[in-house]
Every structure is written in structure tokens, then in C-alpha cells.
Protein backbone atom coordinates (compact mmCIF):
# COMPACT_ATOMS: atom_id res chain seq x y z
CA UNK A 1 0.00 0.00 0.00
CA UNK A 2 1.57 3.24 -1.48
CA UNK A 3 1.44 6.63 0.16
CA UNK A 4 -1.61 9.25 -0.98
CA UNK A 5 -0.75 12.99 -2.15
CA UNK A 6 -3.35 15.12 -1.47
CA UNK A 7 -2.67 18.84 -2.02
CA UNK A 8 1.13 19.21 -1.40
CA UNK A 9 0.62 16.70 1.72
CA UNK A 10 1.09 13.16 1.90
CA UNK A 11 -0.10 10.44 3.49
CA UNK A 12 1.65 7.42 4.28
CA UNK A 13 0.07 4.18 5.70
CA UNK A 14 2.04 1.62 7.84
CA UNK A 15 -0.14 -1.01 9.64
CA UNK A 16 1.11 -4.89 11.79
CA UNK A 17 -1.50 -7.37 10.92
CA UNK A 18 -0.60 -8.82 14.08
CA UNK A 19 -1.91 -6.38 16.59
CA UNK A 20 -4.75 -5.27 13.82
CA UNK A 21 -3.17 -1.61 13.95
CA UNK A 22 -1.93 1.03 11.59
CA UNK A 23 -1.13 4.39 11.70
CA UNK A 24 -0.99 7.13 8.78
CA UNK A 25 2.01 9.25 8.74
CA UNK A 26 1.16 12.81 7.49
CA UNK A 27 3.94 14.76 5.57
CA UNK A 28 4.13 18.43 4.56
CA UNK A 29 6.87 18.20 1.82
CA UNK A 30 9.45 16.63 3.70
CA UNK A 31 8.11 17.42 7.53
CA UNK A 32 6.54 15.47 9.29
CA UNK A 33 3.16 16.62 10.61
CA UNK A 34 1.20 14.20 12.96
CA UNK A 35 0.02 10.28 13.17
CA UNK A 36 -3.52 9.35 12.36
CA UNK A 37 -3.87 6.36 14.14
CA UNK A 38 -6.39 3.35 13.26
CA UNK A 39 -7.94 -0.12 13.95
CA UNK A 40 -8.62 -3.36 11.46
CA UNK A 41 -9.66 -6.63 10.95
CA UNK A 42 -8.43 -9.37 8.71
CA UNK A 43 -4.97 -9.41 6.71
CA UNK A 44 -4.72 -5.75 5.81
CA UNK A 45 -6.76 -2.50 6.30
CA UNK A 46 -9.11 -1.87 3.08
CA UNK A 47 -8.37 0.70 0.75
CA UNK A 48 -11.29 2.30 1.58
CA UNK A 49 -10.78 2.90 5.19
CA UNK A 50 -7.37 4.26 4.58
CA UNK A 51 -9.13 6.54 1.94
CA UNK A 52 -12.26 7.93 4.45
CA UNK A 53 -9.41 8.70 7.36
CA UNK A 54 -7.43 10.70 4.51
CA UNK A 55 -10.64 12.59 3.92
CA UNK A 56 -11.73 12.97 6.99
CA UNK A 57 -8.31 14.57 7.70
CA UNK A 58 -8.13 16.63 4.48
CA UNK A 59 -11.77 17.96 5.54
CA UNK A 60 -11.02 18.74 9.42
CA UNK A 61 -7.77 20.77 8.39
CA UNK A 62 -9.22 21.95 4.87
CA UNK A 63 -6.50 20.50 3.00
């Protein structure tokens, strides 16, 4: 699972199946802005999931 640009930011998901947690890494160029943190089931978070938290985010900091 790649990393998402979104308006000069990106977004870059790292998750451990085994404790069924990930985290998105938020980037301002090169910076490093803050850790959205997150829960799944099953092998791998969905796409989709990975997708609402970067919109959620884009929409909460109007990004």
C-alpha cells in the first residue's frame, strides 16, 4: 500500500497485521506533521478505510 498525495501533503500508511493496527504518517513536503492512528480486521486495512481517514483529515484541516 503506497502513500496518498493530497494537495502538497502526503499520506503514508504503515499497519502490523498482528496487533490489527496502523497508523498514517502525514507529511508536509518533507516534515513530518502528525500520526492518524487506526484499527482493522483481517490481513490488511481496506483501501477504503485508509481513503475515508485521509478525507476525513483533508476535511477537518481543509486541505
Amino acid at each position: 500500500m503506497g502513500a496518498i498525495e493530497r494537495n502538497g501533503y502526503r499520506f503514508v500508511p504503515e499497519y502490523s497485521v498482528i496487533q490489527q493496527k496502523g497508523a498514517i504518517h502525514v507529511y508536509n513536503e518533507e516534515k513530518f506533521i502528525e500520526e492518524i492512528k487506526f484499527e482493522f480486521s483481517g490481513n490488511f486495512p481496506e483501501l477504503d478505510q485508509i481513503e475515508e481517514l485521509v478525507d476525513q483529515y483533508c476535511e477537518q484541516n481543509k486541505q
